[in-house]
N, C-alpha and C. Protein backbone atom coordinates (compact mmCIF):
# COMPACT_ATOMS: atom_id res chain seq x y z
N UNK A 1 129.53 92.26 100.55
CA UNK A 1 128.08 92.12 100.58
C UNK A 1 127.56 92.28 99.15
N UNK A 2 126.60 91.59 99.00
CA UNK A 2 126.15 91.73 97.84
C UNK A 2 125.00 92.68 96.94
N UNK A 3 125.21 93.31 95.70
CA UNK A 3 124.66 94.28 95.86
C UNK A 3 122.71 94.01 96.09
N UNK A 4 122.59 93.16 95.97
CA UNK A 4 121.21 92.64 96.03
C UNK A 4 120.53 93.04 97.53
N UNK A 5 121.72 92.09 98.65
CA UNK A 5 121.77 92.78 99.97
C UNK A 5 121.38 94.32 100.24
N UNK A 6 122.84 95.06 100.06
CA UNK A 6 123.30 95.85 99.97
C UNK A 6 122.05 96.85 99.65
N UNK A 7 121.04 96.84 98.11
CA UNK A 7 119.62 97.84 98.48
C UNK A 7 118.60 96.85 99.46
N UNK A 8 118.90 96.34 99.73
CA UNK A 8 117.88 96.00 100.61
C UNK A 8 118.17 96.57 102.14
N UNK A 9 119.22 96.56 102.57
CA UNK A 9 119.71 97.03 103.55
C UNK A 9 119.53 98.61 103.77
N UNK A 10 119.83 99.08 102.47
CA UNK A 10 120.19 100.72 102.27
C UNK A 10 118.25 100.88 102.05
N UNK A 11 117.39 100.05 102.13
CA UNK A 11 116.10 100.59 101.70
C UNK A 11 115.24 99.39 102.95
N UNK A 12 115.47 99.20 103.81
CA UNK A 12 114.57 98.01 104.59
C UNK A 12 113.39 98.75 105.35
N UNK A 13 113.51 100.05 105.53
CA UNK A 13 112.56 101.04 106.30
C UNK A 13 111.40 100.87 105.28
N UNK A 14 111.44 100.33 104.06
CA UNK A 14 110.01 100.20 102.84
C UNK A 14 109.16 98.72 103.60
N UNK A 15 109.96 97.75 103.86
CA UNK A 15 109.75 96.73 103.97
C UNK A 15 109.19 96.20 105.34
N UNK A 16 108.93 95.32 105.49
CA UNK A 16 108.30 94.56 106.71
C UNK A 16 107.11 95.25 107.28
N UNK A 17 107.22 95.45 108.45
CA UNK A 17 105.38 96.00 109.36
C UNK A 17 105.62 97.59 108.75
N UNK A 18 106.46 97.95 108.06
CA UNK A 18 105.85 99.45 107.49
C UNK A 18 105.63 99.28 106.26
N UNK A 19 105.24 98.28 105.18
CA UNK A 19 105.14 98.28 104.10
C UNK A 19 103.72 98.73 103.48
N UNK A 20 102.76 98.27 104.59
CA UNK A 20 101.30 99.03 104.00
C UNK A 20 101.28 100.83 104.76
N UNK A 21 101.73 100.87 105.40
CA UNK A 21 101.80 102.13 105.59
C UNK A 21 102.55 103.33 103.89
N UNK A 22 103.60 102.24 103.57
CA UNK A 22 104.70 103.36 102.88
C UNK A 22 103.42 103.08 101.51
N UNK A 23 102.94 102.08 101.35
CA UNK A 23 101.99 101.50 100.10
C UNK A 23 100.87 102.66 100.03
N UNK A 24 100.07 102.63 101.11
CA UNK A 24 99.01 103.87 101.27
C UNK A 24 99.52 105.42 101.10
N UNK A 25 100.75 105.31 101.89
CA UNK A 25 101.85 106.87 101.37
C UNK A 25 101.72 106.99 99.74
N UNK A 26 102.18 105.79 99.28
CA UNK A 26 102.24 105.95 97.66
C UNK A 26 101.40 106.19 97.21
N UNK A 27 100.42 105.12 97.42
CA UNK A 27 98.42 105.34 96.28
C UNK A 27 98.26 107.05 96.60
N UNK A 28 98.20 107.60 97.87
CA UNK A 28 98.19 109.22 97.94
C UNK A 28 98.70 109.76 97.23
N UNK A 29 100.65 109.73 97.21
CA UNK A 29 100.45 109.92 96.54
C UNK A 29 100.45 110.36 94.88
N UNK A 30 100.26 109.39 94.39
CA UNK A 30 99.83 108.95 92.95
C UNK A 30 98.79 109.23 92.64
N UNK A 31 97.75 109.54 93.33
CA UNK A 31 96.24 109.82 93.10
C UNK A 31 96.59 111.87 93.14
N UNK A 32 97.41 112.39 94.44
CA UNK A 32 97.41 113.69 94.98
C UNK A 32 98.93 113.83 95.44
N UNK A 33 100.24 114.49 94.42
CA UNK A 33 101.25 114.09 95.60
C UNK A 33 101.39 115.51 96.23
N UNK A 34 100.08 116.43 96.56
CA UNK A 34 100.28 117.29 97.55
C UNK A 34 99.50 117.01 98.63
N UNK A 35 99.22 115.53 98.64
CA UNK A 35 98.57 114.90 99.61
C UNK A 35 99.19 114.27 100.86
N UNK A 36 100.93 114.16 100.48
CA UNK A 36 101.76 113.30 101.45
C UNK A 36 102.91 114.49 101.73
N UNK A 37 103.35 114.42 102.76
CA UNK A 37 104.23 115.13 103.20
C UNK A 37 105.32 115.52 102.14
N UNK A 38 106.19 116.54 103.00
CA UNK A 38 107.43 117.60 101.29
C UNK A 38 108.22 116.14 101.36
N UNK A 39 108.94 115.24 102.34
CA UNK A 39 110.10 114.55 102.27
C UNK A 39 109.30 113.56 101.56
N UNK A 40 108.41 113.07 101.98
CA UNK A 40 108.17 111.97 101.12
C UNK A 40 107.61 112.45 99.53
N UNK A 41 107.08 113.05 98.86
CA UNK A 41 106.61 113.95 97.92
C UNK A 41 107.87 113.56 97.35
N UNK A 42 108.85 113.97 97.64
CA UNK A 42 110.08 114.30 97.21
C UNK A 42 110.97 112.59 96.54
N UNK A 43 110.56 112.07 97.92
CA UNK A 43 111.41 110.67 97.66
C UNK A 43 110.34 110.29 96.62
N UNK A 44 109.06 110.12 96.66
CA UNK A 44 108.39 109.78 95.18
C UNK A 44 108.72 110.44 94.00
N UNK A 45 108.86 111.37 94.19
CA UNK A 45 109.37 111.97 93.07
C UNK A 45 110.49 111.50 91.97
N UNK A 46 111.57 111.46 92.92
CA UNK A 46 112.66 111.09 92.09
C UNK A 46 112.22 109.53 91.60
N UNK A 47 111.21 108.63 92.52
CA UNK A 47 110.98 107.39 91.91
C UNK A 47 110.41 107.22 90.84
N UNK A 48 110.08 108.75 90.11
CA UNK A 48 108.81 108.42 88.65
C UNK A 48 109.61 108.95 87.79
N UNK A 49 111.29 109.54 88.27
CA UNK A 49 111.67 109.58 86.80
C UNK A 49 113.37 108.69 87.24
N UNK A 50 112.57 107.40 86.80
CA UNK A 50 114.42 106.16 87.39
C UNK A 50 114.98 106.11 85.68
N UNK A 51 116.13 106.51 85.40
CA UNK A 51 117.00 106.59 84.22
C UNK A 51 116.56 105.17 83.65
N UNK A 52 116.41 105.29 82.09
CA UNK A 52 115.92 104.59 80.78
C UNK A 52 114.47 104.35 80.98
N UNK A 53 113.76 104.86 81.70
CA UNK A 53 112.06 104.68 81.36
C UNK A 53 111.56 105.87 81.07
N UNK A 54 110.63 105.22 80.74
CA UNK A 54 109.57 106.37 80.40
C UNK A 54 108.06 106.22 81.41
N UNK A 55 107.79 105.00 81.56
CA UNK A 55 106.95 104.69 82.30
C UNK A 55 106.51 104.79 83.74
N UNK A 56 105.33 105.79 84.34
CA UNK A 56 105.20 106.45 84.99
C UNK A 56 104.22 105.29 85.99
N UNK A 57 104.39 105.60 87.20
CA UNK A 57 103.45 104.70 87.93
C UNK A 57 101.79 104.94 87.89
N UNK A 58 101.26 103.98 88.14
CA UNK A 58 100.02 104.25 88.45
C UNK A 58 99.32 103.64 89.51
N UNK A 59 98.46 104.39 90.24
CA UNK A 59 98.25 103.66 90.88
C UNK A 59 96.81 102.40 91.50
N UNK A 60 97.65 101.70 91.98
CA UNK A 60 97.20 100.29 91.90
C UNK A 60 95.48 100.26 92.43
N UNK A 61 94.60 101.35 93.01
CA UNK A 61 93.30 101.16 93.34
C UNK A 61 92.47 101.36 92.77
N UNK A 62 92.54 101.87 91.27
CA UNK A 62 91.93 102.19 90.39
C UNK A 62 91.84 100.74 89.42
N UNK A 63 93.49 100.21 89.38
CA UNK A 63 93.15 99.38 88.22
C UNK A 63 92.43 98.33 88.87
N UNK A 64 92.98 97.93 90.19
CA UNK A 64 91.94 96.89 91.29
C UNK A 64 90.62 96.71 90.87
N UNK A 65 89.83 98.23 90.99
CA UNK A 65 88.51 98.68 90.83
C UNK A 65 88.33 98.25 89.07
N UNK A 66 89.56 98.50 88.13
CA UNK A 66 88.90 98.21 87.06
C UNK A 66 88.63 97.05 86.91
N UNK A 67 89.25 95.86 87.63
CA UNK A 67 88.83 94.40 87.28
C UNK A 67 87.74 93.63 88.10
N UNK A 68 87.62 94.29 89.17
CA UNK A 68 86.45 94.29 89.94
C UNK A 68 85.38 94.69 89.05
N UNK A 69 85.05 95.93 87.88
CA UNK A 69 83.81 95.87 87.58
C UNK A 69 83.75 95.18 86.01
N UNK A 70 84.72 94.41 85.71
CA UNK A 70 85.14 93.66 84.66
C UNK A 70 84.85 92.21 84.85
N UNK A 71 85.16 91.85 85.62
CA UNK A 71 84.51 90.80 86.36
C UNK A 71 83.04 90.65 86.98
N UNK A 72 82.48 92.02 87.71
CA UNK A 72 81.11 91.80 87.82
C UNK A 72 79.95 91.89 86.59
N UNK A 73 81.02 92.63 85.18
CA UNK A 73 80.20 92.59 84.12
C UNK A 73 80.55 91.01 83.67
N UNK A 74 80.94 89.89 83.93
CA UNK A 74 81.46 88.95 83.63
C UNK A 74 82.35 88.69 82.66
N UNK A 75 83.39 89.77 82.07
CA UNK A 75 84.34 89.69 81.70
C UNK A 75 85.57 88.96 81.78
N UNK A 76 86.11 88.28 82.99
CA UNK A 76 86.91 87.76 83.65
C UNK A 76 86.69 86.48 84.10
N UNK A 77 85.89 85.73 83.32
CA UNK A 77 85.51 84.43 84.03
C UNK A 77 86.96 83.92 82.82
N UNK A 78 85.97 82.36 82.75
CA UNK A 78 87.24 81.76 81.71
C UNK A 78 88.88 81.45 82.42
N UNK A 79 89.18 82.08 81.19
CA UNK A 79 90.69 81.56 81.48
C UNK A 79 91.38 83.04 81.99
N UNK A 80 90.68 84.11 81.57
CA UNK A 80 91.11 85.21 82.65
C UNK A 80 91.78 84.66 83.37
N UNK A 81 91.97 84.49 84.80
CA UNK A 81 92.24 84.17 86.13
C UNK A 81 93.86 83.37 85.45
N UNK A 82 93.80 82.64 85.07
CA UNK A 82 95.23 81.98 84.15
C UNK A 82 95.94 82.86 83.76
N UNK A 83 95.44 83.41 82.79
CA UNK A 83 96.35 84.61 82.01
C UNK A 83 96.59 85.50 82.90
N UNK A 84 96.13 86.12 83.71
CA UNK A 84 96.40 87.01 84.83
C UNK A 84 97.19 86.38 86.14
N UNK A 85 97.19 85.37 86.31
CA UNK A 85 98.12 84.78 87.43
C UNK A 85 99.34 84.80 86.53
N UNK A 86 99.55 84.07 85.39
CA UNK A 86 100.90 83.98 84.81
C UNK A 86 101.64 84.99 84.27
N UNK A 87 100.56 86.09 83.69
CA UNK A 87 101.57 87.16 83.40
C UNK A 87 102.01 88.14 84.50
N UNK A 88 101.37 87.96 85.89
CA UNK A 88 101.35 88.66 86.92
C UNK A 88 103.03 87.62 87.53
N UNK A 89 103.22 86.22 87.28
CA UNK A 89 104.38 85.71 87.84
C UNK A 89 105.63 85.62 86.90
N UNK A 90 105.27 85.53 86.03
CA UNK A 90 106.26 86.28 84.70
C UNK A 90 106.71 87.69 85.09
N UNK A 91 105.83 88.60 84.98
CA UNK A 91 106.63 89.85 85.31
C UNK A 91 106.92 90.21 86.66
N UNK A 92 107.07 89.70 88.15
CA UNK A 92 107.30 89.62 89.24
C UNK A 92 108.72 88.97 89.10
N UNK A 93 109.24 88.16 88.16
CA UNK A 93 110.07 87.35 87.97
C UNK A 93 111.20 88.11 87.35
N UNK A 94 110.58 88.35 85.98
CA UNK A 94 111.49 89.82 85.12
C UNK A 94 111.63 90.87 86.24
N UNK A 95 110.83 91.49 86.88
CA UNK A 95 111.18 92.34 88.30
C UNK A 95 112.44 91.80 88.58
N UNK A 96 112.41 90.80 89.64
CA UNK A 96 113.54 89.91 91.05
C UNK A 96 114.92 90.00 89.62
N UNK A 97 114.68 89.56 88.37
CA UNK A 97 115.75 89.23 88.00
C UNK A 97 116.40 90.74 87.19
N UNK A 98 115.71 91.24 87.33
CA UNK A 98 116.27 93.12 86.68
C UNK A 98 115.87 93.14 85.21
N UNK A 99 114.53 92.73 84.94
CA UNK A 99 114.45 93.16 83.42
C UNK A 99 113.19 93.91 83.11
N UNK A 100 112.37 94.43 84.53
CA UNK A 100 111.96 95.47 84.66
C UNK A 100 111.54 96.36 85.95
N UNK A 101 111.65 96.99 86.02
CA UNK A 101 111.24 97.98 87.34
C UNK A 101 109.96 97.39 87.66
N UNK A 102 109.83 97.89 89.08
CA UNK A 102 108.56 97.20 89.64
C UNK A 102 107.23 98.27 89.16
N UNK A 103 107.52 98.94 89.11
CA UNK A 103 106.06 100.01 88.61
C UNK A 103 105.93 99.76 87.10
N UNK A 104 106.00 98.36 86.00
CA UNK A 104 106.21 98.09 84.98
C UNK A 104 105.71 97.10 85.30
N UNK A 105 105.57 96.61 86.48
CA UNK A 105 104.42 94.74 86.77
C UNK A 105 103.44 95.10 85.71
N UNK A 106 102.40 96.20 86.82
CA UNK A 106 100.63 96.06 86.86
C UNK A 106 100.50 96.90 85.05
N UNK A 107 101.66 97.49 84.40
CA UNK A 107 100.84 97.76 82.60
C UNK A 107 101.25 96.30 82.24
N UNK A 108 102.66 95.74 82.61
CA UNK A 108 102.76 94.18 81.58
C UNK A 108 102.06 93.34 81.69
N UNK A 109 101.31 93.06 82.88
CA UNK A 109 100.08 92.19 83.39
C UNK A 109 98.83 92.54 82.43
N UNK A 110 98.41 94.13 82.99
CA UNK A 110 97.23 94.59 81.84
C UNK A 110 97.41 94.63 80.93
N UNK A 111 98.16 94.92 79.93
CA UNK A 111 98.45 94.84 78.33
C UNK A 111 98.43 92.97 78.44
N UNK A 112 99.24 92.27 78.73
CA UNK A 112 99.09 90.74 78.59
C UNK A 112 97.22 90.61 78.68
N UNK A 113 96.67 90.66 79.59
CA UNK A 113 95.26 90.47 79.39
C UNK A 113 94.64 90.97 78.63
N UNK A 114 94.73 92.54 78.09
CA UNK A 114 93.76 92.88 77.17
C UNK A 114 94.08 91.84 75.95
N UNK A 115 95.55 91.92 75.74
CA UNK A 115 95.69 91.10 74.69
C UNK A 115 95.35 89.37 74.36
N UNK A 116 94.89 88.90 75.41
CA UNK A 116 94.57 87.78 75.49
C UNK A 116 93.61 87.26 74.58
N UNK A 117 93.40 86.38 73.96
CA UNK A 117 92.24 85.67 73.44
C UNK A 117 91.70 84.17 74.38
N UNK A 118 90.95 84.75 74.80
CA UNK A 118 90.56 83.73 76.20
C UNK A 118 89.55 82.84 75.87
N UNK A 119 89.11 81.72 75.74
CA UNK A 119 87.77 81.23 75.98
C UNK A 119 86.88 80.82 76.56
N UNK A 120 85.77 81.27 76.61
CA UNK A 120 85.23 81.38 77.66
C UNK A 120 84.99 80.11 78.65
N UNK A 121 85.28 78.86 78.06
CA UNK A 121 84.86 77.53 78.94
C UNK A 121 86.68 76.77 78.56
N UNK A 122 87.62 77.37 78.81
CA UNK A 122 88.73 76.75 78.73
C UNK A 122 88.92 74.91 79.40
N UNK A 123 89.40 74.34 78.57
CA UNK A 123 89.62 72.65 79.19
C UNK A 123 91.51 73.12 79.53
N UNK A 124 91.83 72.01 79.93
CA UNK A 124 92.84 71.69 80.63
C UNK A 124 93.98 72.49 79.71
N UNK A 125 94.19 71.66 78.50
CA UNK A 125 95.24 72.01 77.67
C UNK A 125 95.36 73.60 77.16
N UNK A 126 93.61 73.70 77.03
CA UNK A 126 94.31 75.59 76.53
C UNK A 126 94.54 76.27 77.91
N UNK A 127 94.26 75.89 78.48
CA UNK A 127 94.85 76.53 79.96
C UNK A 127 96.14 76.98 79.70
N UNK A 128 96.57 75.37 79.90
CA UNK A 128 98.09 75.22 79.91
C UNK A 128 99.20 76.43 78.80
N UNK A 129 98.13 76.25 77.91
CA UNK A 129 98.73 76.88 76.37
C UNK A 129 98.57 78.28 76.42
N UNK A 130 97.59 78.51 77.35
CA UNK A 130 97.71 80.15 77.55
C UNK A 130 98.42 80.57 78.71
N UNK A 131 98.44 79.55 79.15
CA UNK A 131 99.41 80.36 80.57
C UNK A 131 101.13 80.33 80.07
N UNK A 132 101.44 79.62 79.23
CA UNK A 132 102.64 79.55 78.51
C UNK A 132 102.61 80.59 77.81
N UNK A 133 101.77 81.34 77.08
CA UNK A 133 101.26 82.50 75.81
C UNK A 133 101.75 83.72 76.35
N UNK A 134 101.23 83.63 77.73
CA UNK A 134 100.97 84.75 79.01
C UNK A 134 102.82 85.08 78.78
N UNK A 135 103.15 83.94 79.63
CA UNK A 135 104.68 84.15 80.12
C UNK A 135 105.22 84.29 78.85
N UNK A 136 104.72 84.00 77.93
CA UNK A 136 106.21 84.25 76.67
C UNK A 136 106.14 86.16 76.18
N UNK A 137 104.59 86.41 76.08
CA UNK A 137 103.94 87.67 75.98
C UNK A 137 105.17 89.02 76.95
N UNK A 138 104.83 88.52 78.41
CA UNK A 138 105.71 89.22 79.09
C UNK A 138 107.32 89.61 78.83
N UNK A 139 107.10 87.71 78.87
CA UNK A 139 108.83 88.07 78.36
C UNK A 139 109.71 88.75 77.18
N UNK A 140 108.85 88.92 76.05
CA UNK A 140 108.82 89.44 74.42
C UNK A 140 108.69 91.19 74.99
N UNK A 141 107.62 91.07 75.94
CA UNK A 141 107.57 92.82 76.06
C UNK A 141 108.59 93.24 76.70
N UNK A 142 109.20 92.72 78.13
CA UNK A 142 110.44 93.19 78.40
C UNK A 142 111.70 93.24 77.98
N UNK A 143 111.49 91.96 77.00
CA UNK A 143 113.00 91.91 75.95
C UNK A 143 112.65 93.46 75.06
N UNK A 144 112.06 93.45 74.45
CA UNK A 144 111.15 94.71 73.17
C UNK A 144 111.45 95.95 74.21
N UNK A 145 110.84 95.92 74.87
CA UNK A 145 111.43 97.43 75.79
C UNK A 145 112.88 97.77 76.34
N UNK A 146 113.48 96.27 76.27
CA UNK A 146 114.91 96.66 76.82
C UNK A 146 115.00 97.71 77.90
N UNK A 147 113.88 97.30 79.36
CA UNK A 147 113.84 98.51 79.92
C UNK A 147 115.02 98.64 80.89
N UNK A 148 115.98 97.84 81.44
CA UNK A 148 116.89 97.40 82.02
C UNK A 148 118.09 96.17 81.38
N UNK A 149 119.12 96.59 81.38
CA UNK A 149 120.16 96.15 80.71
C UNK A 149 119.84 94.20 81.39
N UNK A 150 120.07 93.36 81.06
CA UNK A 150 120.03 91.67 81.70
C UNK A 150 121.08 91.90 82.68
């Protein structure tokens, strides 16, 4: 079996109709972890310190909320939405293929956007040229961090 299988098998209780349950377990707690039970407390635990990172999770309803009021200040129009889809499938990608942990998506996504130079009425081609910018961005940061061996 393969080892790909193999954690999926040894970890499938995360996955399927319990996955927003174990998700809401987490945002708790990441926000409070004397908010979720000792066993689970525990299994989070060991997940915020996984050998060669440094990078600690955060959690995901805050930064939600930050682009929600980034966007209602109209920050996020433009080519936003581009740069944030591509560096969001760039690093989902580096994830599946092991060149970074999954709690390393939502900073490579946000650092890719702050860093963006967006304009505000993008045509076709800078689209294109930033959504290429996006994915190379990601990929430069996970090579640069070497956070997982290829």
């Amino acid at each position: 079996m393969s080892s790909v299988m193999r954690q999926f098998q040894d970890n499938s209780y995360l996955f399927g109709g319990n996955a927003p349950f174990i998700e809401d377990l987490y945002e708790k707690y990441l926000a409070n972890p004397q908010s979720v039970p000792e066993q689970w407390r525990e299994y989070f635990d060991r997940m915020q310190v996984l050998p060669g990172s440094t990078v600690k999770d955060v959690a995901r309803a805050p930064v939600e909320q930050s682009f929600v009021q980034r966007a209602k200040r109209g920050e996020l129009g433009g080519a936003a939405p581009c740069v944030l889809n591509a560096a969001n499938e760039a690093a989902v990608a580096a994830f599946l293929g092991g060149r970074c942990r999954f709690i390393e998506i939502v900073p490579l996504v946000a650092e890719t956007l702050e860093a963006a130079s967006m304009p505000a009425s993008p045509d076709l081609d800078e689209l294109v040229a930033l959504d290429a910018w996006a994915r190379g961005e990601v990929d430069r940061a996970c090579e640069a961090a070497r956070i997982l061996p290829s």
